[in-house]
Protein backbone atom coordinates (compact mmCIF):
# COMPACT_ATOMS: atom_id res chain seq x y z
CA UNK A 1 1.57 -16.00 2.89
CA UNK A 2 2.53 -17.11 -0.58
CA UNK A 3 -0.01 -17.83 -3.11
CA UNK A 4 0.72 -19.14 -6.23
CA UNK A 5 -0.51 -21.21 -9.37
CA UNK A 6 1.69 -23.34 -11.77
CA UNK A 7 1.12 -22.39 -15.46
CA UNK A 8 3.07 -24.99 -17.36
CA UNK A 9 6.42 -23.99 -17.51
CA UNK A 10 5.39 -20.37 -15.25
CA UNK A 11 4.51 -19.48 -12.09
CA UNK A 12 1.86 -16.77 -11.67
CA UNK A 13 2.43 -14.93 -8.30
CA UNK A 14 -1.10 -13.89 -6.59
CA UNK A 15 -0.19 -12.16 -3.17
CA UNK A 16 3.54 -11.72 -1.84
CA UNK A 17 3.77 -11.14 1.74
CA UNK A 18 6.90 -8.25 2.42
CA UNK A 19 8.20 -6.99 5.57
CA UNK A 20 7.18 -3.30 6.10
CA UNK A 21 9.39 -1.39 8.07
CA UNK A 22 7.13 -0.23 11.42
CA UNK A 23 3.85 -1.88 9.75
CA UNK A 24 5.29 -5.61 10.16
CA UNK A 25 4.20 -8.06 7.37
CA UNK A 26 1.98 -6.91 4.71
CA UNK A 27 0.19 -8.71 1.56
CA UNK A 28 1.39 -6.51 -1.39
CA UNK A 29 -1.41 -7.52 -4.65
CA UNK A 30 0.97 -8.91 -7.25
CA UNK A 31 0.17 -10.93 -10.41
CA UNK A 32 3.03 -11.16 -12.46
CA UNK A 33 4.16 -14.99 -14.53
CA UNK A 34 7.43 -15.87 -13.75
CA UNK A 35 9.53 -18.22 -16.08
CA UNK A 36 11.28 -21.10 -14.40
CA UNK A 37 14.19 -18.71 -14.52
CA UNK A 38 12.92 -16.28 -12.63
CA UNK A 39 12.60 -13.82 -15.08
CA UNK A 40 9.33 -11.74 -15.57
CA UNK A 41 7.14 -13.55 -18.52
CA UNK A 42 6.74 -11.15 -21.61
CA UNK A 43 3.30 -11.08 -21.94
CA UNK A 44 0.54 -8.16 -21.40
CA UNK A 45 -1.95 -8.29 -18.12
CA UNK A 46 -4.69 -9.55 -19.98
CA UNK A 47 -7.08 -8.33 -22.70
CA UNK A 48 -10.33 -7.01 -21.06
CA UNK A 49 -13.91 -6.17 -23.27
CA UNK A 50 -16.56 -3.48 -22.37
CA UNK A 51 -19.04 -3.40 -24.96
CA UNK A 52 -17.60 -2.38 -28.28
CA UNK A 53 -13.82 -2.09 -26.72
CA UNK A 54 -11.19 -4.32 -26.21
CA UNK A 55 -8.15 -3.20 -23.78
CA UNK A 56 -5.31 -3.70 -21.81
CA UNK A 57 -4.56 -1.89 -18.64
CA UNK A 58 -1.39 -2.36 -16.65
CA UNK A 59 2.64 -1.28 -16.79
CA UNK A 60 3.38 -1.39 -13.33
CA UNK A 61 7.20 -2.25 -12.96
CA UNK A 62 9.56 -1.50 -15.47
CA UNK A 63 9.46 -4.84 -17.45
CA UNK A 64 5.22 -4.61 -17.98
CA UNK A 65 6.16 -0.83 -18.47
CA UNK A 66 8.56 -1.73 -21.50
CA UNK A 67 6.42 -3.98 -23.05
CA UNK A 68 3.23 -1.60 -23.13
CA UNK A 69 5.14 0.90 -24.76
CA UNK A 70 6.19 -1.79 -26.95
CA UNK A 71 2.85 -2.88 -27.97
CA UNK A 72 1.06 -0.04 -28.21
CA UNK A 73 1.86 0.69 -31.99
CA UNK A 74 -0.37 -2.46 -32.54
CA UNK A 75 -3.60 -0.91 -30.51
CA UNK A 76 -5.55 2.02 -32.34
CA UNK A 77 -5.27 4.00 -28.83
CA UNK A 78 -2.87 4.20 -26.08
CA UNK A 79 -3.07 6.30 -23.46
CA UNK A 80 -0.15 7.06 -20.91
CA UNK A 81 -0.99 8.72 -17.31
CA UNK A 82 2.09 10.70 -15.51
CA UNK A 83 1.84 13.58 -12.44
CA UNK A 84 4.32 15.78 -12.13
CA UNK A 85 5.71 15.68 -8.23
CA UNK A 86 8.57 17.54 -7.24
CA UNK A 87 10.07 17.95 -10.46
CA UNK A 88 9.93 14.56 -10.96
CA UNK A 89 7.91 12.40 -13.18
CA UNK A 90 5.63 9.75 -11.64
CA UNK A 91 3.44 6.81 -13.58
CA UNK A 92 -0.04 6.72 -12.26
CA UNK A 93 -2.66 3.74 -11.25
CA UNK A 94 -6.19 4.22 -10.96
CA UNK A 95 -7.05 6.92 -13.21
CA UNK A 96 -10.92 6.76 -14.24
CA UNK A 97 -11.09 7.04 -17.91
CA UNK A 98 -14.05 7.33 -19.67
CA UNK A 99 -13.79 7.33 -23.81
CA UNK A 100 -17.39 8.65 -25.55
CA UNK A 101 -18.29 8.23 -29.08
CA UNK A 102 -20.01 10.65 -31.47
CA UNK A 103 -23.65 10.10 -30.02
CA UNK A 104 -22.09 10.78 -26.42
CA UNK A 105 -22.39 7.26 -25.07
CA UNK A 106 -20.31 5.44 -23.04
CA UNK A 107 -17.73 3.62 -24.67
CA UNK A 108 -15.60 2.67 -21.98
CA UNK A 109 -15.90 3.74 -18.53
CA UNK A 110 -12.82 1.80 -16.19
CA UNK A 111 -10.27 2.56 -13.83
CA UNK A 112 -6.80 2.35 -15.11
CA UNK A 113 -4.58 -0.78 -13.72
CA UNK A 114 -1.33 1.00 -14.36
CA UNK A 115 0.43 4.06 -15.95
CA UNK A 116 -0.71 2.63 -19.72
CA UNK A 117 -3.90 1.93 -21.61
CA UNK A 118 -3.98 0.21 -24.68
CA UNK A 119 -7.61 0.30 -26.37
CA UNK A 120 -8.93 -1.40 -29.57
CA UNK A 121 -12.48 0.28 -30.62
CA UNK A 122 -13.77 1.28 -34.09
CA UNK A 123 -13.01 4.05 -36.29
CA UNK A 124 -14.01 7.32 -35.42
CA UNK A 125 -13.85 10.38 -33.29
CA UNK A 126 -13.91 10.40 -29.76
CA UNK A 127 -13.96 12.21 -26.36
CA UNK A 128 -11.57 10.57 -24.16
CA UNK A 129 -11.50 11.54 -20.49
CA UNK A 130 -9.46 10.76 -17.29
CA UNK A 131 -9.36 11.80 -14.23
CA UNK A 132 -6.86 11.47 -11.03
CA UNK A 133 -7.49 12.80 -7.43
CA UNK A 134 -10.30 15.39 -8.36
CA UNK A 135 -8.85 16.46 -11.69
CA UNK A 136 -10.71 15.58 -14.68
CA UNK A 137 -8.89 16.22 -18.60
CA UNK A 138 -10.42 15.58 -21.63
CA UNK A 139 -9.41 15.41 -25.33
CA UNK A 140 -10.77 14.81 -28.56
CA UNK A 141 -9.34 12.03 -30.67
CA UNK A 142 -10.07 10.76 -34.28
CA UNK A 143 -9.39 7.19 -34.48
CA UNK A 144 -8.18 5.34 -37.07
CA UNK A 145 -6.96 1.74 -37.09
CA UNK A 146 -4.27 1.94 -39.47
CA UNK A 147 -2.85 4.99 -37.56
CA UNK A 148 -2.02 4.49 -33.90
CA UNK A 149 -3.09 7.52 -31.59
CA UNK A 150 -0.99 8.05 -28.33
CA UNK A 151 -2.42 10.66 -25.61
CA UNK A 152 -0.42 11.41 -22.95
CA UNK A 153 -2.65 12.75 -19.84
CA UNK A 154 -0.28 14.94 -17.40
CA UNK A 155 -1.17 16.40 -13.91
């Protein structure tokens, strides 16, 4: 099963069904636009608001991937998410993150869409906190709009 949606000129891809070897046919959940060449579309997943904070979650596949990393000079907070398997390096989905500001509430609370999240939130200092399969980190950050802040989170 294919399900899709023209967007103008695009296509935007909902579910893909794949063969799996010795599971059969599976739906895989996709949402990617497609140009009528077929290439991936160059825009981020979209822009998502909790309270006070404005963000963007996603970089799964290496073209989203690329264009986080190229965007995220223009958010005051990015935050990457990698585990270390094998000696290898591998991007992460669904890390909880939780960012807290000075009084201790909750500025965010979400689970990450993809190995990147780019955040736009006021000025000030902040306790930002993810965690991934029982393992929680946390780190201190001082925002400041004109100066972007990039926090990689390794397990």
């Amino acid at each position: 099963m294919n399900r899709s949606k023209s967007i103008g000129n695009s296509l935007l891809v909902t579910g893909v069904l794949i063969a799996v070897p010795a599971l059969g046919m599976a739906e895989v959940p996709v949402s990617r636009a497609w140009d009528m060449t077929g290439s991936a579309a160059t825009a981020l997943p979209p822009e998502q608001v909790q309270g006070k904070v404005s963000y963007v979650s996603g970089g799964i596949g290496s073209d989203e991937a690329t264009l986080m990393r190229k965007e995220e000079a223009k958010f005051p907070l990015s935050l990457e998410f990698v585990k270390h398997d094998n000696g290898r390096n591998e991007y992460l989905a669904g890390v909880n993150v939780t960012i807290k500001g000075k009084q201790g509430e909750s500025d965010l609370s979400t689970v990450a869409d993809g190995p990147y999240l780019l955040a736009t939130l006021p000025d000030g200092r902040y306790e930002v906190s993810a965690e991934h399969d029982g393992h929680l980190q946390t780190r201190s950050v001082e925002i400041a709009s004109d100066k972007p802040t990039h926090l990689v989170f390794e397990w």
